[in-house]
C-alpha atoms as a PDB file:
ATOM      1  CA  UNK A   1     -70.430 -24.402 -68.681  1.00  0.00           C
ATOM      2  CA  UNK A   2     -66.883 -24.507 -66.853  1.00  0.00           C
ATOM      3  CA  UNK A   3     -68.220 -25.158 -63.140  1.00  0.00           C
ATOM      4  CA  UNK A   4     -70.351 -28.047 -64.693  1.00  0.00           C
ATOM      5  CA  UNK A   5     -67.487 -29.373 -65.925  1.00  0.00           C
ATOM      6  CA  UNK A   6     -65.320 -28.943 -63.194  1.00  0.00           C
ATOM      7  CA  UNK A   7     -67.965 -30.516 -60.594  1.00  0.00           C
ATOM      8  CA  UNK A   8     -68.070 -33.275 -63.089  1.00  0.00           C
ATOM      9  CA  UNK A   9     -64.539 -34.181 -62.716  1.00  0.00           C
ATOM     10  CA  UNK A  10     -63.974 -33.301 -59.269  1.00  0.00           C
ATOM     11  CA  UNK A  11     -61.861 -30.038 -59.641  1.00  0.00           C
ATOM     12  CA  UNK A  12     -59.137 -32.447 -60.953  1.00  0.00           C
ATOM     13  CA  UNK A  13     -57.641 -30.682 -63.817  1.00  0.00           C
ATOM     14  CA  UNK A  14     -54.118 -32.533 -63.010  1.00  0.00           C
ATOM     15  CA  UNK A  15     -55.603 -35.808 -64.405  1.00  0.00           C
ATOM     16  CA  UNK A  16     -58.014 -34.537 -66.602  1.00  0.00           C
ATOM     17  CA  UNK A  17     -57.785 -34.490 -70.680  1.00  0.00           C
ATOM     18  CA  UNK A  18     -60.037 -31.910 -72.554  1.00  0.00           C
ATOM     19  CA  UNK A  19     -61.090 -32.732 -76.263  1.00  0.00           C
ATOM     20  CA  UNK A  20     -63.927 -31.945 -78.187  1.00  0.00           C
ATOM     21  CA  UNK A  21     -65.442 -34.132 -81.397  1.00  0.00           C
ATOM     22  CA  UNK A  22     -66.722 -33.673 -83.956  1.00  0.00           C
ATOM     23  CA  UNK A  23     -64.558 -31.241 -85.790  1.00  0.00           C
ATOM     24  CA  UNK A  24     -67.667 -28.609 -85.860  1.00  0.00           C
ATOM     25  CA  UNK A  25     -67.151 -28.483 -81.365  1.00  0.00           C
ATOM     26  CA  UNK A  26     -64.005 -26.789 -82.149  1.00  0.00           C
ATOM     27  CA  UNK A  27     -65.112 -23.325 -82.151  1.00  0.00           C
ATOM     28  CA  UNK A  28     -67.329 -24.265 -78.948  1.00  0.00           C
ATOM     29  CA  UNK A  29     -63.884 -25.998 -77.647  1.00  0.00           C
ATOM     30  CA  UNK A  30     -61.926 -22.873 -77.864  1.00  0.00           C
ATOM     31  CA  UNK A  31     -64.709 -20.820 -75.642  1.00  0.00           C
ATOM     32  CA  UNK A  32     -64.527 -23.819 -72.910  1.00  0.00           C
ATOM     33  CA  UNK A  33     -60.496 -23.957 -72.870  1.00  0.00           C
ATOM     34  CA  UNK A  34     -60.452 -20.463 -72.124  1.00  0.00           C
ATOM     35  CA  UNK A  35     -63.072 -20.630 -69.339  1.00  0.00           C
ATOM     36  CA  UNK A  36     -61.050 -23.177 -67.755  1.00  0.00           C
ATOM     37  CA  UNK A  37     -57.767 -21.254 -67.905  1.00  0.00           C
ATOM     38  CA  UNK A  38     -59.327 -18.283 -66.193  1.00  0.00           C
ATOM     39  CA  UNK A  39     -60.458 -20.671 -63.456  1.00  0.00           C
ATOM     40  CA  UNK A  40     -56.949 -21.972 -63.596  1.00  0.00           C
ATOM     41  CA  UNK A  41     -55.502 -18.615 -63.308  1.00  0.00           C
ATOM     42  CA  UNK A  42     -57.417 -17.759 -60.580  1.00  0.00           C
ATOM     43  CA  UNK A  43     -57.042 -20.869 -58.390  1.00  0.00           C
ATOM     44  CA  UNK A  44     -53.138 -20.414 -58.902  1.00  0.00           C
ATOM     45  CA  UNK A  45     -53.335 -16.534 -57.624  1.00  0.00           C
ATOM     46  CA  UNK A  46     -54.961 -18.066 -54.361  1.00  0.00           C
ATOM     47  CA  UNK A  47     -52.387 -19.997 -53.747  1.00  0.00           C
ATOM     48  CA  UNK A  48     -49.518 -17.307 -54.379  1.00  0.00           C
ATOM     49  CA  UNK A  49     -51.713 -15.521 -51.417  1.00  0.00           C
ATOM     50  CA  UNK A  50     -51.514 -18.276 -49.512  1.00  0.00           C
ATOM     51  CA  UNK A  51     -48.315 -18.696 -49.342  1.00  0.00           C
ATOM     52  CA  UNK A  52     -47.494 -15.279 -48.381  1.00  0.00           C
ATOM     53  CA  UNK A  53     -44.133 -14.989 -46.845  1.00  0.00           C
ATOM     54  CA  UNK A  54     -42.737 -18.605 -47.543  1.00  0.00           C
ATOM     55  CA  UNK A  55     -43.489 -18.649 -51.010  1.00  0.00           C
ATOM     56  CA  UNK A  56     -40.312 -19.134 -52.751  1.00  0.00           C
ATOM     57  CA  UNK A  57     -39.020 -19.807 -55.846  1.00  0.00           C
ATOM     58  CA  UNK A  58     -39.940 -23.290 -55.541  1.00  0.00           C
ATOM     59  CA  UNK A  59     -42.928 -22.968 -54.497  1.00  0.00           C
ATOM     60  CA  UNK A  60     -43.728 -20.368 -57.310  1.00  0.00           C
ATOM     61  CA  UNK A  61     -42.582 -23.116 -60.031  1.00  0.00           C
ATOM     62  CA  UNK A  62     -44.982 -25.822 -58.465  1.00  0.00           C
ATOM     63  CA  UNK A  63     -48.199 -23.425 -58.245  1.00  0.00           C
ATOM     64  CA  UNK A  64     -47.211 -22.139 -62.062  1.00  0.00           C
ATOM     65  CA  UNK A  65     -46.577 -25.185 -63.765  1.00  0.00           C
ATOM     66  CA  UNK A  66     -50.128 -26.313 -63.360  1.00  0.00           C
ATOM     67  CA  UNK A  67     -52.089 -26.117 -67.330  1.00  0.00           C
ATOM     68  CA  UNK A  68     -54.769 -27.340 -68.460  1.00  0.00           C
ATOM     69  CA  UNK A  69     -54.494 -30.728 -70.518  1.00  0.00           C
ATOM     70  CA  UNK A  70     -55.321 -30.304 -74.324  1.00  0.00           C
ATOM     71  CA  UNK A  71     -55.495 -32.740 -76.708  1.00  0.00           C
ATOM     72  CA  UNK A  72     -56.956 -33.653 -79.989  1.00  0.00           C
ATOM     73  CA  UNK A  73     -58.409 -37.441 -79.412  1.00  0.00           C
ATOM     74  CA  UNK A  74     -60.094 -38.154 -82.027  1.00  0.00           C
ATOM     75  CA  UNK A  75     -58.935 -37.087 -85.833  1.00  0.00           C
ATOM     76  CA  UNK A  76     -61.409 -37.293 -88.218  1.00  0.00           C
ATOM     77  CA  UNK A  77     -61.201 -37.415 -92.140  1.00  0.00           C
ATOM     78  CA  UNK A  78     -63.348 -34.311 -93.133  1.00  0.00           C
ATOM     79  CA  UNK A  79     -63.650 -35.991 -96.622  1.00  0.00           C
ATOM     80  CA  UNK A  80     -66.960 -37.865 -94.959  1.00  0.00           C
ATOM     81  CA  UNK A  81     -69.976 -36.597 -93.218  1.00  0.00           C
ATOM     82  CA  UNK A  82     -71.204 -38.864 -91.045  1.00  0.00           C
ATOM     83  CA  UNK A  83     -74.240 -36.914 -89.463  1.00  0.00           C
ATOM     84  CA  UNK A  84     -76.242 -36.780 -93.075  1.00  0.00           C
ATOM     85  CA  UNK A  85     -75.164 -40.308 -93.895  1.00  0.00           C
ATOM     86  CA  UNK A  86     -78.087 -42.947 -93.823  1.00  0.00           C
ATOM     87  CA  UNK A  87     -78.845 -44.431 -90.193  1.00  0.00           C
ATOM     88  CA  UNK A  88     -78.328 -47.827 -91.632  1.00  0.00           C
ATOM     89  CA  UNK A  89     -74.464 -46.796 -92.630  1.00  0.00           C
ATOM     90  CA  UNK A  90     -73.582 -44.040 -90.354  1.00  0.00           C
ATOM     91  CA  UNK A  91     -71.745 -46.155 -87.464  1.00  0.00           C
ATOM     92  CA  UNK A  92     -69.987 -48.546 -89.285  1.00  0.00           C
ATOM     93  CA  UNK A  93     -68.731 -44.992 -91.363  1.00  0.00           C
ATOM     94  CA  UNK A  94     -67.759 -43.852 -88.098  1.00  0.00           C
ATOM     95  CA  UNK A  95     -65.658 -46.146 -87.287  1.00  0.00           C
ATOM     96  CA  UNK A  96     -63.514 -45.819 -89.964  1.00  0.00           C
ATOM     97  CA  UNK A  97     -63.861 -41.972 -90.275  1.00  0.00           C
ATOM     98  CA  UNK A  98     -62.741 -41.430 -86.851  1.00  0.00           C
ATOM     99  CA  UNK A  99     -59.053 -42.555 -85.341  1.00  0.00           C
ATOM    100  CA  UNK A 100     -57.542 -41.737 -81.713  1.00  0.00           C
ATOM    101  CA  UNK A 101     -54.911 -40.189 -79.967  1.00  0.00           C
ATOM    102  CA  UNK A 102     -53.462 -43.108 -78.133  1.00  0.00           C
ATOM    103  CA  UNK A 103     -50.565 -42.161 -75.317  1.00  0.00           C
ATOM    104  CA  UNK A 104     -52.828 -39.109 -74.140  1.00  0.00           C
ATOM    105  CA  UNK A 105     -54.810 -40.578 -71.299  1.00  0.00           C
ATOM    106  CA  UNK A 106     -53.618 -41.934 -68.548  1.00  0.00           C
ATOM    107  CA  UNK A 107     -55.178 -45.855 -68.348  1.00  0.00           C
ATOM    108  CA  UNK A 108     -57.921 -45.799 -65.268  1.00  0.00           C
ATOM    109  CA  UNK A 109     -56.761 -42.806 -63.416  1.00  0.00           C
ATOM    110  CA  UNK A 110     -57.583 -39.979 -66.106  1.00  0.00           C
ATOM    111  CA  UNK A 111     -60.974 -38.446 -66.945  1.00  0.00           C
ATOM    112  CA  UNK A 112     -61.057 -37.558 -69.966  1.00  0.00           C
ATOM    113  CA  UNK A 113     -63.778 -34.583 -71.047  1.00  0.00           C
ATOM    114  CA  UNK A 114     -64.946 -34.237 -75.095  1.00  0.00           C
ATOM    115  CA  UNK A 115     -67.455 -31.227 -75.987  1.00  0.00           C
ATOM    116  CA  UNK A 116     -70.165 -31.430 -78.717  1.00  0.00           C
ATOM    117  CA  UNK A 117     -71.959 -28.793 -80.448  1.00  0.00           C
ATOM    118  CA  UNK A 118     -75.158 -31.112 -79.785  1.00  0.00           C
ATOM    119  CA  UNK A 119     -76.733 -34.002 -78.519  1.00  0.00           C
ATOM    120  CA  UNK A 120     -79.738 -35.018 -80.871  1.00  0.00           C
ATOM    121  CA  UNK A 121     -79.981 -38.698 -81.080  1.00  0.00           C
ATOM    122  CA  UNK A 122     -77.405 -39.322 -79.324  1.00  0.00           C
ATOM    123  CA  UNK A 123     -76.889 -42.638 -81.802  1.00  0.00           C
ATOM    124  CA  UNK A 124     -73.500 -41.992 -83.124  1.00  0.00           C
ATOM    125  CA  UNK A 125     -72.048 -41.222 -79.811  1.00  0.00           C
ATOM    126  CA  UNK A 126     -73.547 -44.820 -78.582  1.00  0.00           C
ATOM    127  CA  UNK A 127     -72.671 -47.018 -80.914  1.00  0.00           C
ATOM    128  CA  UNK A 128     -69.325 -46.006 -81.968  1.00  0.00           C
ATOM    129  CA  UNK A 129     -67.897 -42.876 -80.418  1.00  0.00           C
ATOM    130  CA  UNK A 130     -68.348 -43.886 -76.803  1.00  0.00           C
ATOM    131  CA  UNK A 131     -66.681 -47.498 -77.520  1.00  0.00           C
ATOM    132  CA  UNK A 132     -63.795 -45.378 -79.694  1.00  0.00           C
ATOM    133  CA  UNK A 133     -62.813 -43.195 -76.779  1.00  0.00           C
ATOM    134  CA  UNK A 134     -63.279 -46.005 -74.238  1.00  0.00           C
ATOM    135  CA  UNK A 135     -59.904 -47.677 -76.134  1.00  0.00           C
ATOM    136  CA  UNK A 136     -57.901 -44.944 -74.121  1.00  0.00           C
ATOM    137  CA  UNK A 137     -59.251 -46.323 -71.238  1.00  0.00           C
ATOM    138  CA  UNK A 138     -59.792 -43.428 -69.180  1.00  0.00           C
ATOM    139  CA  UNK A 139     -61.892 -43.689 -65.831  1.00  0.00           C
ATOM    140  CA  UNK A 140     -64.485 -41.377 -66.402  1.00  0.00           C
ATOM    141  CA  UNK A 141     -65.468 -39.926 -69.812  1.00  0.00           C
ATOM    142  CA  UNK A 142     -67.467 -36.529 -69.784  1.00  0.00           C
ATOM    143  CA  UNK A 143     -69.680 -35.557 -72.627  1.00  0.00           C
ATOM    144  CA  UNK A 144     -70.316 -31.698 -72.887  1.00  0.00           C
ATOM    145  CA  UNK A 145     -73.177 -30.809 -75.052  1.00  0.00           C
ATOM    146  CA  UNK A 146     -72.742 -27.099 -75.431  1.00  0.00           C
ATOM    147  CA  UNK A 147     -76.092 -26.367 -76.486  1.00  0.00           C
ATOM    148  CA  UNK A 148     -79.568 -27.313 -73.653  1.00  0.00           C
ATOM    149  CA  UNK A 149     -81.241 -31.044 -74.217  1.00  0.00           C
ATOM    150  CA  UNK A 150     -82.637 -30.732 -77.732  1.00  0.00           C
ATOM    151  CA  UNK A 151     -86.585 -31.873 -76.660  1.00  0.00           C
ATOM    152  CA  UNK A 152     -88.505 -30.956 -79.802  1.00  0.00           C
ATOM    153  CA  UNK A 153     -88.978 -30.260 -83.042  1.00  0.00           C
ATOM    154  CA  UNK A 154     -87.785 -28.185 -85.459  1.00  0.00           C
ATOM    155  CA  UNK A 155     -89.568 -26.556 -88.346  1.00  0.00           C
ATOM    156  CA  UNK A 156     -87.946 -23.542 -89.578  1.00  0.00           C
ATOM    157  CA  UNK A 157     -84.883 -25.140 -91.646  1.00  0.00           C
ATOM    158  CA  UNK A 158     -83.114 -27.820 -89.740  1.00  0.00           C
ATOM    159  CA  UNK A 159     -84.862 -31.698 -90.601  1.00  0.00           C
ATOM    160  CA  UNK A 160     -85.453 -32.445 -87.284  1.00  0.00           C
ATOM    161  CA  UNK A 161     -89.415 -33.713 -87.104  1.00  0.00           C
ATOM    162  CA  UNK A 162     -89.612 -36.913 -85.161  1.00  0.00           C
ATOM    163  CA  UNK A 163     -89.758 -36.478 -81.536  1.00  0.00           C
ATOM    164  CA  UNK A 164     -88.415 -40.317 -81.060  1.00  0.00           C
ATOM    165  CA  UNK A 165     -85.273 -39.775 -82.183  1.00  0.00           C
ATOM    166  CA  UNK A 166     -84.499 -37.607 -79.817  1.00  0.00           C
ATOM    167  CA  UNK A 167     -82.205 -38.976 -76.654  1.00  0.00           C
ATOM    168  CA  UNK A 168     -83.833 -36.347 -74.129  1.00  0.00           C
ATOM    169  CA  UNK A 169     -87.121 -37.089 -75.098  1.00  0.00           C
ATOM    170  CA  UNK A 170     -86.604 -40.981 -75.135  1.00  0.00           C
ATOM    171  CA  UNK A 171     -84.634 -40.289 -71.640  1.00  0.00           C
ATOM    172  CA  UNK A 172     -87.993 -38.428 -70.324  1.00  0.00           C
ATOM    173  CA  UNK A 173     -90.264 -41.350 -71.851  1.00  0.00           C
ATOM    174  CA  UNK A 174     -88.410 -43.997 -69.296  1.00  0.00           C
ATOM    175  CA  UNK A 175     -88.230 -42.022 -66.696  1.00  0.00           C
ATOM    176  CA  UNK A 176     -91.925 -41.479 -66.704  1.00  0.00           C
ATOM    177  CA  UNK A 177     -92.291 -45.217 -66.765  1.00  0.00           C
ATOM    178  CA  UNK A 178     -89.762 -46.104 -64.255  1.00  0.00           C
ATOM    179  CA  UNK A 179     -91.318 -43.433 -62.022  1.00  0.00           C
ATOM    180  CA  UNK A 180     -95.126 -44.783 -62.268  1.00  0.00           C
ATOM    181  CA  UNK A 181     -95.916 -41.959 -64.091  1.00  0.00           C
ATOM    182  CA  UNK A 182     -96.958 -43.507 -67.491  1.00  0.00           C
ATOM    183  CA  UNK A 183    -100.508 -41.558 -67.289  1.00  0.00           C
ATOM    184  CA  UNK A 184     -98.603 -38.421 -68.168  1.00  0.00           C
ATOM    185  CA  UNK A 185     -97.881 -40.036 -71.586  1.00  0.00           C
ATOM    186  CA  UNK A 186    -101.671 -41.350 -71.922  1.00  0.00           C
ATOM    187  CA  UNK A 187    -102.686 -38.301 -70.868  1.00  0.00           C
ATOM    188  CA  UNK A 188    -100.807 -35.972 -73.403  1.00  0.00           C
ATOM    189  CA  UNK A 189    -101.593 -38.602 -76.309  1.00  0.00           C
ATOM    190  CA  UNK A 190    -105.113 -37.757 -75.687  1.00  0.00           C
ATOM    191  CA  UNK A 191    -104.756 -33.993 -75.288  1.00  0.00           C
ATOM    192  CA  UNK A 192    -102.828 -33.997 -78.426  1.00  0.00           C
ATOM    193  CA  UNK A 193    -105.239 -36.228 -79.961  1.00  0.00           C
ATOM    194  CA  UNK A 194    -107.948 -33.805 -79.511  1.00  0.00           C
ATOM    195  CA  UNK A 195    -106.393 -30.696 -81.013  1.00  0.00           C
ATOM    196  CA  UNK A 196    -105.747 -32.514 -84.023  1.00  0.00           C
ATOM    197  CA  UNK A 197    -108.007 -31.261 -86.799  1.00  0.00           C
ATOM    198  CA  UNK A 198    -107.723 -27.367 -84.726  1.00  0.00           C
ATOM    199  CA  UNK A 199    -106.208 -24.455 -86.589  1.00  0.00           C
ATOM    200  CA  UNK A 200    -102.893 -24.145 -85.714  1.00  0.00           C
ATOM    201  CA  UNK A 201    -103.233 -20.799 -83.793  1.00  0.00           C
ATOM    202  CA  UNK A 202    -105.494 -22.649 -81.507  1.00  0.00           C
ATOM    203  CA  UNK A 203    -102.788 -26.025 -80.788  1.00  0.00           C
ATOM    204  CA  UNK A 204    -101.343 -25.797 -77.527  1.00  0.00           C
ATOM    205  CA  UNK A 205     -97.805 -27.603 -76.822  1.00  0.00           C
ATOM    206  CA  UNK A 206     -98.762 -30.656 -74.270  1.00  0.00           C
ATOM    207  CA  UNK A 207     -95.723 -32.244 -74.647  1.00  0.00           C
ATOM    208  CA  UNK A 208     -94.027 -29.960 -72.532  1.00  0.00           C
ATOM    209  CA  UNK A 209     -95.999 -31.977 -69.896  1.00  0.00           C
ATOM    210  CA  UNK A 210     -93.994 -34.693 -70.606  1.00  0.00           C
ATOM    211  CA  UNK A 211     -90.408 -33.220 -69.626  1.00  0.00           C
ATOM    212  CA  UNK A 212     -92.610 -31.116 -66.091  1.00  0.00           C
ATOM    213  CA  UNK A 213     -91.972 -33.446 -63.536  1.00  0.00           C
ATOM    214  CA  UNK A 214     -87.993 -34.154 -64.258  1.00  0.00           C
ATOM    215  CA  UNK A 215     -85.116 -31.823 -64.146  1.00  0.00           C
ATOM    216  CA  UNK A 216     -82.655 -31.220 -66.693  1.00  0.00           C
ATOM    217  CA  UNK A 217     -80.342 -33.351 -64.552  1.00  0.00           C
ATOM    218  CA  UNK A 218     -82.444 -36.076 -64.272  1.00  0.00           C
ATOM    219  CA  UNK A 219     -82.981 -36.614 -67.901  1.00  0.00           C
ATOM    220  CA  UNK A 220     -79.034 -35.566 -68.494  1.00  0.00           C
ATOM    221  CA  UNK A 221     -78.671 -38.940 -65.564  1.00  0.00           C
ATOM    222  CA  UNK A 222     -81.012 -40.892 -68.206  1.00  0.00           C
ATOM    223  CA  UNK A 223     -79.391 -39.581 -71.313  1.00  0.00           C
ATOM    224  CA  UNK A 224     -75.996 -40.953 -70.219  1.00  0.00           C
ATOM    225  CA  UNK A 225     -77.433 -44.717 -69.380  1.00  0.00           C
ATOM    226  CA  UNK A 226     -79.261 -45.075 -72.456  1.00  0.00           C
ATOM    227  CA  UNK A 227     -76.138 -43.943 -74.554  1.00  0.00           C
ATOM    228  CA  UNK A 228     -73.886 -45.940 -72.332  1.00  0.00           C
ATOM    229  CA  UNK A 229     -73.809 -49.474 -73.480  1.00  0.00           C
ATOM    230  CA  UNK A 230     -72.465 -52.781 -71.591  1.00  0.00           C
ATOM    231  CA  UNK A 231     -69.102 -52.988 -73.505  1.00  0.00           C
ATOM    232  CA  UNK A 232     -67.761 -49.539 -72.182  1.00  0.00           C
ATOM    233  CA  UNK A 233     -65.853 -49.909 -69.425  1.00  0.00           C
ATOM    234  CA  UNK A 234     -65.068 -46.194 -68.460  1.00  0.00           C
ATOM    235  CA  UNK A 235     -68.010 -44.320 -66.139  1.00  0.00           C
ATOM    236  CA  UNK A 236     -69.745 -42.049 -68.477  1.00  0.00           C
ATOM    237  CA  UNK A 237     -71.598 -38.942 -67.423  1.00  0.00           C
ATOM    238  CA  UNK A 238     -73.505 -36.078 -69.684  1.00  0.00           C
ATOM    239  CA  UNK A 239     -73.790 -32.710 -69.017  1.00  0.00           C
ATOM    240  CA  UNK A 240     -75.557 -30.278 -71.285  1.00  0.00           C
ATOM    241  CA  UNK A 241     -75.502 -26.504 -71.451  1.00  0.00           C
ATOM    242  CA  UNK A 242     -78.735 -24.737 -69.306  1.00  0.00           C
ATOM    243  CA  UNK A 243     -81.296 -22.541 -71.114  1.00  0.00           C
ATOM    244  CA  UNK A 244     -80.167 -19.862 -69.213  1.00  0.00           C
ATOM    245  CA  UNK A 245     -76.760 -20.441 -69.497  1.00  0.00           C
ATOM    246  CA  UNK A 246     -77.272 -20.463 -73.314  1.00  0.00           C
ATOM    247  CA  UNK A 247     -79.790 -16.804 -72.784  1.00  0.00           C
ATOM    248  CA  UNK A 248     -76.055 -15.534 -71.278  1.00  0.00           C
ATOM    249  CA  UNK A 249     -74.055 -16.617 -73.687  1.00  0.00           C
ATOM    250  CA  UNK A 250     -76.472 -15.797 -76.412  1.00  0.00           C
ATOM    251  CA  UNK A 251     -77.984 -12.207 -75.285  1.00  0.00           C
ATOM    252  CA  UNK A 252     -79.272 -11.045 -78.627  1.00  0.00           C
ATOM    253  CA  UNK A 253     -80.871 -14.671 -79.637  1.00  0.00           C
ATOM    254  CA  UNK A 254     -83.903 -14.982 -81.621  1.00  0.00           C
ATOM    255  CA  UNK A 255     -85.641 -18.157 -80.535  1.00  0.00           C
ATOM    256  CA  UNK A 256     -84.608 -21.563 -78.297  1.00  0.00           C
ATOM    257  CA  UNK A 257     -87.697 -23.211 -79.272  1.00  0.00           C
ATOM    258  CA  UNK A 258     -85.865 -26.135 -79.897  1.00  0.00           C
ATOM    259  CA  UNK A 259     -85.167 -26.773 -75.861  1.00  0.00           C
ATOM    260  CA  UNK A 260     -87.664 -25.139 -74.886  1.00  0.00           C
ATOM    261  CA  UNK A 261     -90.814 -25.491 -77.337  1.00  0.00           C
ATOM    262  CA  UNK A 262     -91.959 -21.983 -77.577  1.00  0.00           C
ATOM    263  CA  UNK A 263     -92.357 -21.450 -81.036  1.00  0.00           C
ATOM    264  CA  UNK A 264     -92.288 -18.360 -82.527  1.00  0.00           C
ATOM    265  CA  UNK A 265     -95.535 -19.371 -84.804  1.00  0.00           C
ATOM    266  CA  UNK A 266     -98.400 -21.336 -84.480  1.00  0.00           C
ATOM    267  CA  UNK A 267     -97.220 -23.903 -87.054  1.00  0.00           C
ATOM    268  CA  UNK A 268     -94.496 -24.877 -84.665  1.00  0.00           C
ATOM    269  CA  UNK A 269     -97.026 -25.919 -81.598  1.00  0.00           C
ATOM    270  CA  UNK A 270     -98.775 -28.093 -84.993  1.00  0.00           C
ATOM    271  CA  UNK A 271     -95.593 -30.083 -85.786  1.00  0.00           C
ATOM    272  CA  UNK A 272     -94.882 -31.163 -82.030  1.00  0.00           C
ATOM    273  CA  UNK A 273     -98.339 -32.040 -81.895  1.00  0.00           C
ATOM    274  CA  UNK A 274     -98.635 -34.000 -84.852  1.00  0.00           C
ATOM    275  CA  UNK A 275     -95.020 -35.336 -83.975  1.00  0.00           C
ATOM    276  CA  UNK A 276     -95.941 -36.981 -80.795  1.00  0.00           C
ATOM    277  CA  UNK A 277     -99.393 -38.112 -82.060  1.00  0.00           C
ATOM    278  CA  UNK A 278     -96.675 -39.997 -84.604  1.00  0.00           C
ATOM    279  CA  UNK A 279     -94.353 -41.447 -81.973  1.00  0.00           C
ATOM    280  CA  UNK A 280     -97.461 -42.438 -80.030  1.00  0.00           C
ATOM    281  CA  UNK A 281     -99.726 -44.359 -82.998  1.00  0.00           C
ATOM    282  CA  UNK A 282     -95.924 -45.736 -83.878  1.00  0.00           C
ATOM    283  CA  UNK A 283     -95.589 -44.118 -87.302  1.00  0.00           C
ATOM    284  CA  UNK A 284     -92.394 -43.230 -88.199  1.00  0.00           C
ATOM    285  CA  UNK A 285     -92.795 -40.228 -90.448  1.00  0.00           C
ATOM    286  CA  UNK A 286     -92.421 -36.909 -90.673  1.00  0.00           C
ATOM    287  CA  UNK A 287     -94.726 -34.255 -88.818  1.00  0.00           C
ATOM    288  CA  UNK A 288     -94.818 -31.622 -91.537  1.00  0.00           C
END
């Protein structure tokens, strides 16, 4: 994910802060910091080249001295879970679960870059988080997802059912709108709608007709105005890991049906189905 990043902040890793929240990014954290110190390393060898002949001491100090920023924004007390807490009680929870590092950023001239294991609703991170790092007023602030846009539903373990609570599918819902291209939605409702009563080895995913006509950076463009409310002052911009990024990182992985809704079993093409047929008639229920 490093040259994301990097193209996110303009190669400007002298006024740049690296973080990550919540506490479970650390481990993803780690595997970014080091990515970034390689590109460090590397940029700093170039210039050594460069130099050739009138590098001096000096000069040596000022290429060397160069690090990547860490810092640990935002502490949270680990006592309290925020992500299985009610909806009704989870922000104002994260307020007081979460405090920040103040001193760290530099006021309107920093960027300041925190990494998440995932995006799924993308609630927390609008209502409180975003307005909690914006205190350190930094100029730009860089979410880093580091799994893909999570765009449908899981059935296999994790209680993820409803297709409207997730940001990248709400992104890809406006931006069919915006675009004129409501239809699609009609279109898939009645697709979906037909297939209903079918076994489930004969259900066919038609939402994945619904994401077709955007790319990833489009809805990641979407996904950071519809988590980016009036009252945060600092430019905010998303940026989530690629599917094939992830297939690189994850050679031996067993299924990213998740991001990419190809489920390993029939039941899984039921539940997105029934799922958008659900977001669609406005019932907010489960799908399995």
């Amino acid at each position: 994910m490093v040259p994301s990043i990097l193209k996110s902040v303009d190669f400007d890793l002298e006024n740049t802060v690296f973080s990550f929240i919540p506490n479970t990014a650390e481990t993803a954290f780690y595997g970014m910091v080091d990515g970034l110190k390689n590109y460090l390393l590397e940029q700093q060898k170039i210039a050594i080249l460069a130099m050739g002949d009138k590098l001096n001491e000096k000069e040596f100090d000022r290429i060397m001295v160069s690090k990547i920023r860490v810092e640990k924004i935002a502490v949270k007390d680990i006592k309290l879970r925020t992500f299985i807490a009610q909806d009704k009680g989870r922000n104002d929870l994260v307020n007081h679960v979460y405090d920040i590092t103040y001193g760290t950023v530099h006021e309107g001239v920093d960027n300041l870059v925190v990494i998440d294991d995932s995006i799924v609703r993308g609630t927390t991170l609008r209502e409180s988080i975003l307005r909690i790092l914006d205190r350190l007023k930094p100029k730009k602030i860089i979410v880093v997802s580091s799994s893909p846009q999570i765009r449908y539903p899981d059935c296999y373990g994790i209680d993820m059912a409803k297709l409207g609570d997730f940001v990248a599918f709400r992104a890809a819902i406006e931006l069919l709108k915006e675009s004129g291209n409501e239809h699609i939605i009609n279109d898939v409702y009645k697709k979906s709608k037909a297939q209903e009563n079918l076994p489930k080895e004969e259900i066919v995913n038609y939402v994945k007709e619904i994401y077709k006509p955007f790319t990833p950076e489009d809805i990641s463009l979407k996904i950071a105005a519809l988590l980016k409310t009036k009252d945060v002052k600092a430019e905010v911009e998303v940026v989530f890991q690629s599917i094939e990024d992830l297939h690189a990182a994850c050679p031996q992985h067993t299924g990213d049906w998740y991001f990419t809704g190809k489920y390993p079993t029939p039941g899984g093409n039921k539940v997105v189905n029934k799922s958008f047929i659900n977001f669609i008639e406005g019932k907010n229920q489960r799908a399995y």
